[in-house]
PDB file of N, CA and C in Angstrom:
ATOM      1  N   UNK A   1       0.818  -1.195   0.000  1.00  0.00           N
ATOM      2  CA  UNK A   1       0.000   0.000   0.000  1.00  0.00           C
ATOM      3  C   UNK A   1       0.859   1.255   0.000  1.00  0.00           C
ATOM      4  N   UNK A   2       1.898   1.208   0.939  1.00  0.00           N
ATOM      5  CA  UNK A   2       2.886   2.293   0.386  1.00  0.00           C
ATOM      6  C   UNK A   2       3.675   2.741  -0.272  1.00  0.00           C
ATOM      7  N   UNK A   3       3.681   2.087  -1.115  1.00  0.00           N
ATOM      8  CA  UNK A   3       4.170   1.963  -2.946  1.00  0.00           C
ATOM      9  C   UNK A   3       3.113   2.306  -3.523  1.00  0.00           C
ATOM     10  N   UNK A   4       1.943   2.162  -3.517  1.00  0.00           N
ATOM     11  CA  UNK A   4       0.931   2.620  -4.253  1.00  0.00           C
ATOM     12  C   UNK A   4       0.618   4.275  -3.318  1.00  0.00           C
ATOM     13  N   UNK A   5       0.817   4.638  -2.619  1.00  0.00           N
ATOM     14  CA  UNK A   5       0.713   6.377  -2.237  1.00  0.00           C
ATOM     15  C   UNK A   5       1.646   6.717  -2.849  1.00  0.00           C
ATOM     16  N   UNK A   6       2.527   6.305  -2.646  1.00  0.00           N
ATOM     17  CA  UNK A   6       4.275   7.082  -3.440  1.00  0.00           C
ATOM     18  C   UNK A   6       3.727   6.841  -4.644  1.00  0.00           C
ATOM     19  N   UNK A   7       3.059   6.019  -5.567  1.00  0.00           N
ATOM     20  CA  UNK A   7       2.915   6.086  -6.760  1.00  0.00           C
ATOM     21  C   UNK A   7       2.251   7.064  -7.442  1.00  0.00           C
ATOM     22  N   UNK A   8       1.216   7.209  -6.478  1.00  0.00           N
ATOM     23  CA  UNK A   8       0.334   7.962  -6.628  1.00  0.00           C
ATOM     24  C   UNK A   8       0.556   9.519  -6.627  1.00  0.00           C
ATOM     25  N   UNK A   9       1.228   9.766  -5.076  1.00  0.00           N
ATOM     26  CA  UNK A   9       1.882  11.457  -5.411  1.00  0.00           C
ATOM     27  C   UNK A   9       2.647  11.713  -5.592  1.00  0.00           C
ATOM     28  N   UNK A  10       3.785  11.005  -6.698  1.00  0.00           N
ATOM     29  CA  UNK A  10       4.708  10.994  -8.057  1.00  0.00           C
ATOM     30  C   UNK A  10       3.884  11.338  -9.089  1.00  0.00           C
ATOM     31  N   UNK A  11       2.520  10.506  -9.159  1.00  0.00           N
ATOM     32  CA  UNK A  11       1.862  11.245 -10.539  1.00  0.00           C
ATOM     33  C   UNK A  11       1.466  12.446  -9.964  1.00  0.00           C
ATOM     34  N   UNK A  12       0.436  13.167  -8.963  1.00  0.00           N
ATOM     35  CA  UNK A  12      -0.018  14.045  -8.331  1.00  0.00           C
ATOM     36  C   UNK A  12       1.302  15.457  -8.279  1.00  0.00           C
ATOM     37  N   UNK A  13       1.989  15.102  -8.064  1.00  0.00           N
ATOM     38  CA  UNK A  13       3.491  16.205  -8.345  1.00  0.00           C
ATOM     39  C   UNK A  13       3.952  16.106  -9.705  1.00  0.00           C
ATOM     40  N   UNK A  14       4.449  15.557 -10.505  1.00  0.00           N
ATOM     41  CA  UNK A  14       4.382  15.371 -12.050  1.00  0.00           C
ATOM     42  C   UNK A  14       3.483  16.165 -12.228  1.00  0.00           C
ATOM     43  N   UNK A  15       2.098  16.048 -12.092  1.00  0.00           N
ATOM     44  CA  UNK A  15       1.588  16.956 -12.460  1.00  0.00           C
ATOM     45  C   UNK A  15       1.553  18.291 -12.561  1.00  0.00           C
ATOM     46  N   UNK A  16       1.730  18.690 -11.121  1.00  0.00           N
ATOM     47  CA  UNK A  16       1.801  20.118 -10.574  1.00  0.00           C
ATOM     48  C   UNK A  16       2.849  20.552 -11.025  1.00  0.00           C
ATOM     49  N   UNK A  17       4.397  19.946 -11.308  1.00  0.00           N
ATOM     50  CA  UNK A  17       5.395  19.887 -12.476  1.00  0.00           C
ATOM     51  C   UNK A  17       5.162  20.944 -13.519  1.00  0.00           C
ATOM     52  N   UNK A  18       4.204  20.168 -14.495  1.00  0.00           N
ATOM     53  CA  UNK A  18       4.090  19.787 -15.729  1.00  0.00           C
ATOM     54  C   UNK A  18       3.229  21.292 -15.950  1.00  0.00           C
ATOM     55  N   UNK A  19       2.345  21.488 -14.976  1.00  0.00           N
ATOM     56  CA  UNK A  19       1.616  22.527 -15.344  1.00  0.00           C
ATOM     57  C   UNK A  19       2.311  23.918 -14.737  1.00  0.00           C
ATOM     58  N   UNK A  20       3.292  23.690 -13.843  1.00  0.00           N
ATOM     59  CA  UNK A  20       3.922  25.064 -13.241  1.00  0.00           C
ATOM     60  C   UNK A  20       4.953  25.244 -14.881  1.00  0.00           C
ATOM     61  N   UNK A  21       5.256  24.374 -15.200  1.00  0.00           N
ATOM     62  CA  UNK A  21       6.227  24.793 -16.403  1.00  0.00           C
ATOM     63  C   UNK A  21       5.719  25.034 -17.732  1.00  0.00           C
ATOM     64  N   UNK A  22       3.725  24.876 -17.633  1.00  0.00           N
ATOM     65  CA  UNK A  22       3.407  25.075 -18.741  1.00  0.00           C
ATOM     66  C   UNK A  22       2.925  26.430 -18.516  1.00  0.00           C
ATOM     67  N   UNK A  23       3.449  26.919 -17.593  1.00  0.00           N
ATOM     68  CA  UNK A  23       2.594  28.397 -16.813  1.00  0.00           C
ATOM     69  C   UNK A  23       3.755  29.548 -17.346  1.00  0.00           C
ATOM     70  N   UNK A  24       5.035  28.658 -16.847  1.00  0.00           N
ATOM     71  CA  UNK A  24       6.404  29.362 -17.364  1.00  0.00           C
ATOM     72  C   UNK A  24       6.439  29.608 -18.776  1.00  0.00           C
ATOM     73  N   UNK A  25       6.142  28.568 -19.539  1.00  0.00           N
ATOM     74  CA  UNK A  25       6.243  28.629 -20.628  1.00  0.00           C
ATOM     75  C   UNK A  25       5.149  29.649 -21.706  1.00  0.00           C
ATOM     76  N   UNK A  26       4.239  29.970 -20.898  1.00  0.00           N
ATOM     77  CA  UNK A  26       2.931  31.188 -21.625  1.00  0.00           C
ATOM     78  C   UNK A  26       3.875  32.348 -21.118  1.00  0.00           C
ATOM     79  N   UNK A  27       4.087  32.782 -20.164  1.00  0.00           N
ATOM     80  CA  UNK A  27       4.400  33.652 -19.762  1.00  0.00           C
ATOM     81  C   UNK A  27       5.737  34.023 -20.721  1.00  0.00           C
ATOM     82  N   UNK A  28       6.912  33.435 -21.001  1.00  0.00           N
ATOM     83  CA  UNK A  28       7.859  33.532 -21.872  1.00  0.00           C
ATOM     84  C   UNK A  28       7.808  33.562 -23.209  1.00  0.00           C
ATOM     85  N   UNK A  29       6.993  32.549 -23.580  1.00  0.00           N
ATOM     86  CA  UNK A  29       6.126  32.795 -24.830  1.00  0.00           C
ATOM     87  C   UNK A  29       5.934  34.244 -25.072  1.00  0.00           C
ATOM     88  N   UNK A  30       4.909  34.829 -24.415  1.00  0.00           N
ATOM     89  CA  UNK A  30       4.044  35.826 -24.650  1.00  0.00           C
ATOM     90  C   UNK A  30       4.275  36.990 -24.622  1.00  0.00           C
ATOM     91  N   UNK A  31       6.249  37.277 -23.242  1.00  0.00           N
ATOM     92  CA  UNK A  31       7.224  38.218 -23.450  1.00  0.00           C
ATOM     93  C   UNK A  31       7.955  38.370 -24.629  1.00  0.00           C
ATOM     94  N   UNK A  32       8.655  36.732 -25.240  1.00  0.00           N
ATOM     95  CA  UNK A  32       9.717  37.049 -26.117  1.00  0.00           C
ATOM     96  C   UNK A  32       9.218  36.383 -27.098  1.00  0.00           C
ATOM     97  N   UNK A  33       8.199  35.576 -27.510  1.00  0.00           N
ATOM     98  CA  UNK A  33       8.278  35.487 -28.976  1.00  0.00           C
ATOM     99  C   UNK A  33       7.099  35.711 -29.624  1.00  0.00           C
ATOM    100  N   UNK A  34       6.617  36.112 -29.114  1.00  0.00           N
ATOM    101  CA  UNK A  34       4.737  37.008 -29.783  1.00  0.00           C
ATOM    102  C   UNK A  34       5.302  38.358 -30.008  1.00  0.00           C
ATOM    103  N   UNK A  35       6.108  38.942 -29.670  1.00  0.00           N
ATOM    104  CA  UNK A  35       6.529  40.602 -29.772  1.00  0.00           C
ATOM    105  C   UNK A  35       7.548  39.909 -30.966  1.00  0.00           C
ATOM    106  N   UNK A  36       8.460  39.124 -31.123  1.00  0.00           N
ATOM    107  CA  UNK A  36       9.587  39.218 -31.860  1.00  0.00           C
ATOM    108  C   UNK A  36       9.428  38.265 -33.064  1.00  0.00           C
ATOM    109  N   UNK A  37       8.543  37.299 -32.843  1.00  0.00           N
ATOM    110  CA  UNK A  37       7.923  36.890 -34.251  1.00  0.00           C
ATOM    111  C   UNK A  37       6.490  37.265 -35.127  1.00  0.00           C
ATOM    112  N   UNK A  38       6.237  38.043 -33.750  1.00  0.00           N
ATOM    113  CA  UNK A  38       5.148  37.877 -34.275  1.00  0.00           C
ATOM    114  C   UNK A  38       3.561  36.726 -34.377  1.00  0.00           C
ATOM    115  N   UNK A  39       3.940  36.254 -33.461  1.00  0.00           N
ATOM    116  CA  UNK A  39       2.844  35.101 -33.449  1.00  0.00           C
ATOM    117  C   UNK A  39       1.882  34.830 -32.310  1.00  0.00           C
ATOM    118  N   UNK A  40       0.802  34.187 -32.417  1.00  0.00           N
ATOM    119  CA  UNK A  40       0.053  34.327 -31.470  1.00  0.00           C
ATOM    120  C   UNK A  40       0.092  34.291 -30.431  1.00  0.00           C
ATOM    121  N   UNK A  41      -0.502  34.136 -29.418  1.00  0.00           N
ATOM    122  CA  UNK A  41      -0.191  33.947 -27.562  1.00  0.00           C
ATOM    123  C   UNK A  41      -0.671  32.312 -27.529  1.00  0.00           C
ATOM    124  N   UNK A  42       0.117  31.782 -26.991  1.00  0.00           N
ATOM    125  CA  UNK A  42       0.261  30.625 -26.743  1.00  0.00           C
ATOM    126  C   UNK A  42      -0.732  30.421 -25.441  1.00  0.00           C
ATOM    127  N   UNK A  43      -1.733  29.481 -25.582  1.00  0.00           N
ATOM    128  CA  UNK A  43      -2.710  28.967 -24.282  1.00  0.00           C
ATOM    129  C   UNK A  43      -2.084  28.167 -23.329  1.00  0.00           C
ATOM    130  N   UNK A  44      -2.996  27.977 -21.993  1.00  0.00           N
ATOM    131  CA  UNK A  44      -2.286  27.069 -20.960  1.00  0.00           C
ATOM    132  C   UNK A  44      -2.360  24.846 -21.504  1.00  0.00           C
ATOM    133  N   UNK A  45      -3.584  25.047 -22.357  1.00  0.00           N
ATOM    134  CA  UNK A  45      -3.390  23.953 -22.869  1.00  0.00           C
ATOM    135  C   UNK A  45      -2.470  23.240 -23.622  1.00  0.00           C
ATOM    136  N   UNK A  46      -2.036  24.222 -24.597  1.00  0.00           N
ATOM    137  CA  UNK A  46      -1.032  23.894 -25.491  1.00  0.00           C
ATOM    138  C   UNK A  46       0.397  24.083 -24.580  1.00  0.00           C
ATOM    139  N   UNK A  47       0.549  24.887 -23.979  1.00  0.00           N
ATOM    140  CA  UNK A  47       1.750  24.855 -23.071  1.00  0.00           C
ATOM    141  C   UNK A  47       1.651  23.412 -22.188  1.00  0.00           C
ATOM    142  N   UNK A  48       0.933  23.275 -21.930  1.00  0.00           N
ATOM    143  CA  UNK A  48       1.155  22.211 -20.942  1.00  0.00           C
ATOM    144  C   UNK A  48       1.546  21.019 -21.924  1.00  0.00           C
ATOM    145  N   UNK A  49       0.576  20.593 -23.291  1.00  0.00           N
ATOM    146  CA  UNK A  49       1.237  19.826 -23.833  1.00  0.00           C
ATOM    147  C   UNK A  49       2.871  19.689 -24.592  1.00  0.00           C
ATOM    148  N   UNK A  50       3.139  21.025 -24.774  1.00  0.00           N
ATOM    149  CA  UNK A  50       4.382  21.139 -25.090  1.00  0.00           C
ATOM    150  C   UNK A  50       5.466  20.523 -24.000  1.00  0.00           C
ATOM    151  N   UNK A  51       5.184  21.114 -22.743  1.00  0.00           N
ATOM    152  CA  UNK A  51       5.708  20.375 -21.253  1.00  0.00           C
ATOM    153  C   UNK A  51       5.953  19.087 -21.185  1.00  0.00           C
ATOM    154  N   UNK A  52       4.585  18.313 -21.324  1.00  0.00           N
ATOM    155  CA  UNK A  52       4.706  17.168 -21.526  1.00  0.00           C
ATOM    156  C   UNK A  52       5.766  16.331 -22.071  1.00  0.00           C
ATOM    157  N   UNK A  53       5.633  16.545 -23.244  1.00  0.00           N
ATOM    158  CA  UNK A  53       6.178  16.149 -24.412  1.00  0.00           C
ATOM    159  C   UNK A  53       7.826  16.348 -24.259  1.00  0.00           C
ATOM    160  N   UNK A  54       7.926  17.366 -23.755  1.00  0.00           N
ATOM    161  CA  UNK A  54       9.429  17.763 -23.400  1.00  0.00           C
ATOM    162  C   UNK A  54      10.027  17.224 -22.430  1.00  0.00           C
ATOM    163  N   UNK A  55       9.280  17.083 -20.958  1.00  0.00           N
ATOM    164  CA  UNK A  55       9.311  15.969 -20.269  1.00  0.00           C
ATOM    165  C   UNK A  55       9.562  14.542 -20.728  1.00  0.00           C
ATOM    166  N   UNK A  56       8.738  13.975 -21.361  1.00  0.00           N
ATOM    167  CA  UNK A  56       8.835  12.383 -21.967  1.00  0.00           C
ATOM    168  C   UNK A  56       9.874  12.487 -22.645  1.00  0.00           C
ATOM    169  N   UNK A  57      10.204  13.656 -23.496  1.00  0.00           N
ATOM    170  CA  UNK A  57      11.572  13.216 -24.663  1.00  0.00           C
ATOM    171  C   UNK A  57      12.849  13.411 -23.558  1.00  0.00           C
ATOM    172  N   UNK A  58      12.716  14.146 -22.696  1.00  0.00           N
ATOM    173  CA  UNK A  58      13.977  13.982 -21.878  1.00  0.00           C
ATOM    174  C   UNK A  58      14.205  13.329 -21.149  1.00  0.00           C
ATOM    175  N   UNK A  59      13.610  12.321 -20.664  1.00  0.00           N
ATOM    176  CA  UNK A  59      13.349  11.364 -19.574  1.00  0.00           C
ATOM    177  C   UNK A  59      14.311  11.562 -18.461  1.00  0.00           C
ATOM    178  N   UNK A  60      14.404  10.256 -17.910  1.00  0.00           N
ATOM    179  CA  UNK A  60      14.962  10.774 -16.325  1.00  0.00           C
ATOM    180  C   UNK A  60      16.103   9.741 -16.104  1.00  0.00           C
ATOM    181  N   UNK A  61      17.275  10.280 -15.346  1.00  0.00           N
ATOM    182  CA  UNK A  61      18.511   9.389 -15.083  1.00  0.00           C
ATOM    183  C   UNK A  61      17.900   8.226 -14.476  1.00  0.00           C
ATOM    184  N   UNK A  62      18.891   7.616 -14.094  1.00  0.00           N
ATOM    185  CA  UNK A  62      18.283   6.546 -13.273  1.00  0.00           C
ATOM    186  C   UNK A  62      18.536   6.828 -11.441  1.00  0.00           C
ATOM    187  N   UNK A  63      20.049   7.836 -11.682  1.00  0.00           N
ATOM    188  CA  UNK A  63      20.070   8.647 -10.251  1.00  0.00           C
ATOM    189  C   UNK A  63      18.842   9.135  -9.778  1.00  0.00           C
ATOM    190  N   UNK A  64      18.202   9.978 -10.514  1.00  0.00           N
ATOM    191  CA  UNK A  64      17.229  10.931  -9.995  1.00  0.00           C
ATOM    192  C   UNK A  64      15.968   9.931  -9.472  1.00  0.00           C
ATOM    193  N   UNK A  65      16.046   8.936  -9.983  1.00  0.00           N
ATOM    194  CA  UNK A  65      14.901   7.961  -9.824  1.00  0.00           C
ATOM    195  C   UNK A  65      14.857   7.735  -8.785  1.00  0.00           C
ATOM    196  N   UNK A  66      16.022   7.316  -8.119  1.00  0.00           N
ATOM    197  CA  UNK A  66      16.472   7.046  -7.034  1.00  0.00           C
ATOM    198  C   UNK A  66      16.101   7.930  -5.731  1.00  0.00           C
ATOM    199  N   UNK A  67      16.022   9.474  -6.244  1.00  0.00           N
ATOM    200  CA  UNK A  67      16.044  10.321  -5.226  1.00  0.00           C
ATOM    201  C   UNK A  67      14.820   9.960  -4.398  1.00  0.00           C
ATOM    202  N   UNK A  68      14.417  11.167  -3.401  1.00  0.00           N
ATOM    203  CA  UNK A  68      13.506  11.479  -2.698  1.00  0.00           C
ATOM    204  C   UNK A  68      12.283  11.913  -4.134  1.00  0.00           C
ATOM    205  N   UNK A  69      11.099  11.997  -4.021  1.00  0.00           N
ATOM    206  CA  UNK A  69      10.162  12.635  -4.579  1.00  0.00           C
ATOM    207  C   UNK A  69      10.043  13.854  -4.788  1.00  0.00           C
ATOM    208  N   UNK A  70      10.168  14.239  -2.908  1.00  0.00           N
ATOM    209  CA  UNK A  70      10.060  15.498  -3.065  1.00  0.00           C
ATOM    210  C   UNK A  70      11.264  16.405  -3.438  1.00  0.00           C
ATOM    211  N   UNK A  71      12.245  15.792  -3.264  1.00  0.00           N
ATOM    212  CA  UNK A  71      13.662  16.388  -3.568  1.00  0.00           C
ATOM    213  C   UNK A  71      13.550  17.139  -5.220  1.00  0.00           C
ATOM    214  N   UNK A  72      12.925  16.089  -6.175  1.00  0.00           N
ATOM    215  CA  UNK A  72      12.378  16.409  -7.232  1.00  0.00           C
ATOM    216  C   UNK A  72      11.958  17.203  -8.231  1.00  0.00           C
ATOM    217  N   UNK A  73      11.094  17.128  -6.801  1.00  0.00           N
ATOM    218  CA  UNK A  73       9.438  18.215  -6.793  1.00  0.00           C
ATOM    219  C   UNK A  73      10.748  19.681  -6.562  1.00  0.00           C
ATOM    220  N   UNK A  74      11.454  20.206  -5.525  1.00  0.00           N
ATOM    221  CA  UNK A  74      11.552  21.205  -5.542  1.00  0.00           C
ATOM    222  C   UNK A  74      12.808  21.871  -6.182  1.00  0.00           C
ATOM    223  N   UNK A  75      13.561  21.009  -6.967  1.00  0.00           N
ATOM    224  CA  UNK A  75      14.103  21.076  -8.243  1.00  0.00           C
ATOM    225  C   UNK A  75      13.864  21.410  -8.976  1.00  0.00           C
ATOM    226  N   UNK A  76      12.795  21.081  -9.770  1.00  0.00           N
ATOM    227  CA  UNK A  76      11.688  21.001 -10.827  1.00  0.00           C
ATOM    228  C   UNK A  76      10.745  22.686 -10.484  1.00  0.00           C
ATOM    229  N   UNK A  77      10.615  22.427  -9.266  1.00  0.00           N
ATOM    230  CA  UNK A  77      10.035  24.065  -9.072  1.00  0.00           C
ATOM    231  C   UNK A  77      10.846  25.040  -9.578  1.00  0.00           C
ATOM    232  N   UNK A  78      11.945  24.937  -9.025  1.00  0.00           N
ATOM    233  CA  UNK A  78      12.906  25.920  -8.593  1.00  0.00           C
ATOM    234  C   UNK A  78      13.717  26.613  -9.636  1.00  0.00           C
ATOM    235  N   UNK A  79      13.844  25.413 -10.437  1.00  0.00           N
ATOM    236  CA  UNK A  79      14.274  25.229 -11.866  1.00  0.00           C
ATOM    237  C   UNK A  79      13.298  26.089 -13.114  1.00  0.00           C
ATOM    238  N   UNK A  80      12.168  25.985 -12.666  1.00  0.00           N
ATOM    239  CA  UNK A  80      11.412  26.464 -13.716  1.00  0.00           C
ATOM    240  C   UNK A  80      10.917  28.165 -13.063  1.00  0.00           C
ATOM    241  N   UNK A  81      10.971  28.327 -11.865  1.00  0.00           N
ATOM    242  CA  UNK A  81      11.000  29.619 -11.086  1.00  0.00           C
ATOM    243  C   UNK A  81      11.886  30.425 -11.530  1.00  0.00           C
ATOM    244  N   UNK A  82      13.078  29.950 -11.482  1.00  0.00           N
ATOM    245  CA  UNK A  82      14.181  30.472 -12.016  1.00  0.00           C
ATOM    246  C   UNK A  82      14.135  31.554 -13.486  1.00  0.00           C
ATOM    247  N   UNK A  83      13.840  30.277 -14.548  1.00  0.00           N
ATOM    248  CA  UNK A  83      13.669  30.385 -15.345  1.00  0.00           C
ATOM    249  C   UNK A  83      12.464  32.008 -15.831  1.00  0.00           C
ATOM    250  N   UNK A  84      11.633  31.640 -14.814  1.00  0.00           N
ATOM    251  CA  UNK A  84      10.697  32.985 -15.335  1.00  0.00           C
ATOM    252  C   UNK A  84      11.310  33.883 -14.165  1.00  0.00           C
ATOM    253  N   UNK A  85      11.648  34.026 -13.246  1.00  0.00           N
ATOM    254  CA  UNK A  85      12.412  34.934 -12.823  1.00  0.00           C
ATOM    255  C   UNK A  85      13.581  36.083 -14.010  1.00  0.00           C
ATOM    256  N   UNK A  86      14.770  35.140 -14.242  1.00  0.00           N
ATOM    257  CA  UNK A  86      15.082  35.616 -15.037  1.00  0.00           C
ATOM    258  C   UNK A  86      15.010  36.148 -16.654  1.00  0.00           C
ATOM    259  N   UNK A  87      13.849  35.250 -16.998  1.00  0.00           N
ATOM    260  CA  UNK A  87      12.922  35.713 -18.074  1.00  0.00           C
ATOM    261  C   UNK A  87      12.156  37.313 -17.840  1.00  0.00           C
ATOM    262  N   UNK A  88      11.661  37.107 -16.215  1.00  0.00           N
ATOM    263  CA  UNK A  88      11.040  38.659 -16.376  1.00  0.00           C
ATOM    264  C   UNK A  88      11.957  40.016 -16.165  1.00  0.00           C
ATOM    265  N   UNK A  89      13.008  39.624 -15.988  1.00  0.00           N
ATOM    266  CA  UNK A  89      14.325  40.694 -15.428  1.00  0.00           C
ATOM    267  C   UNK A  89      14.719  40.884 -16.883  1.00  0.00           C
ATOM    268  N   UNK A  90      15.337  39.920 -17.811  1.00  0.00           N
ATOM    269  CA  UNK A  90      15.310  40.228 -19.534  1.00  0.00           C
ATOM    270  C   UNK A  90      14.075  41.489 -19.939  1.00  0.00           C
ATOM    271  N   UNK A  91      13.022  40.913 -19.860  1.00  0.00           N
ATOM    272  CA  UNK A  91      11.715  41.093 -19.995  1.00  0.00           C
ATOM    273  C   UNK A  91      11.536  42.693 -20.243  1.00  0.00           C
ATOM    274  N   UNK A  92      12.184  43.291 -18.709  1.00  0.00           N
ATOM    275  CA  UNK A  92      12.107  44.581 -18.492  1.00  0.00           C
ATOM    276  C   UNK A  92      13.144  45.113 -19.116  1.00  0.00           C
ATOM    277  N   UNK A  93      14.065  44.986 -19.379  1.00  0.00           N
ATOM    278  CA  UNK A  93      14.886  45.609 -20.643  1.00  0.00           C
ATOM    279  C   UNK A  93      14.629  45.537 -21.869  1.00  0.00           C
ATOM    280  N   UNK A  94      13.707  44.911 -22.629  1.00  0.00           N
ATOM    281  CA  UNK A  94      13.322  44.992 -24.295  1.00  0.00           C
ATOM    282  C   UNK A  94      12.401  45.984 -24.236  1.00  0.00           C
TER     283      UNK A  94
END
């Protein structure tokens, strides 16, 4: 049974993952390449599937597998926090 909770909020965080980076990804979108190409604003749907997808093609060491969950989880946050952090500091200089 406690292999099946851990299983469970591995998918339940994956998730929350998947959609914090598809959140990052509108937001960056919608600073740097709708002004500089020209193209539409990217939705939270399509971001998230892009996430996805980027996720699955990069898959995962076998270290990290290993880790904690949550160790992961706030990697994966932190990592993608980052990311629009310094996306919005760019942001304000164009």
């Amino acid at each position: 049974m406690d292999k099946f909770l851990k299983f469970i909020g591995g998918i339940v965080i994956l998730f929350i993952v998947i959609l914090f980076d598809a959140f990052v990804l509108t937001k960056l979108w919608q600073w740097f390449i709708v002004s500089l190409f020209n193209l539409p604003l990217l939705n939270l749907a399509y971001a998230y599937g892009i996430s996805l997808l980027v996720n699955y093609l990069k898959g995962y060491k076998k270290e990290e597998i290993k880790e904690e969950i949550w160790e992961l989880f706030l990697i994966a946050i932190a990592r993608s926090g980052i990311a629009l952090l310094v996306g919005y500091i760019v942001y304000q200089f164009v």
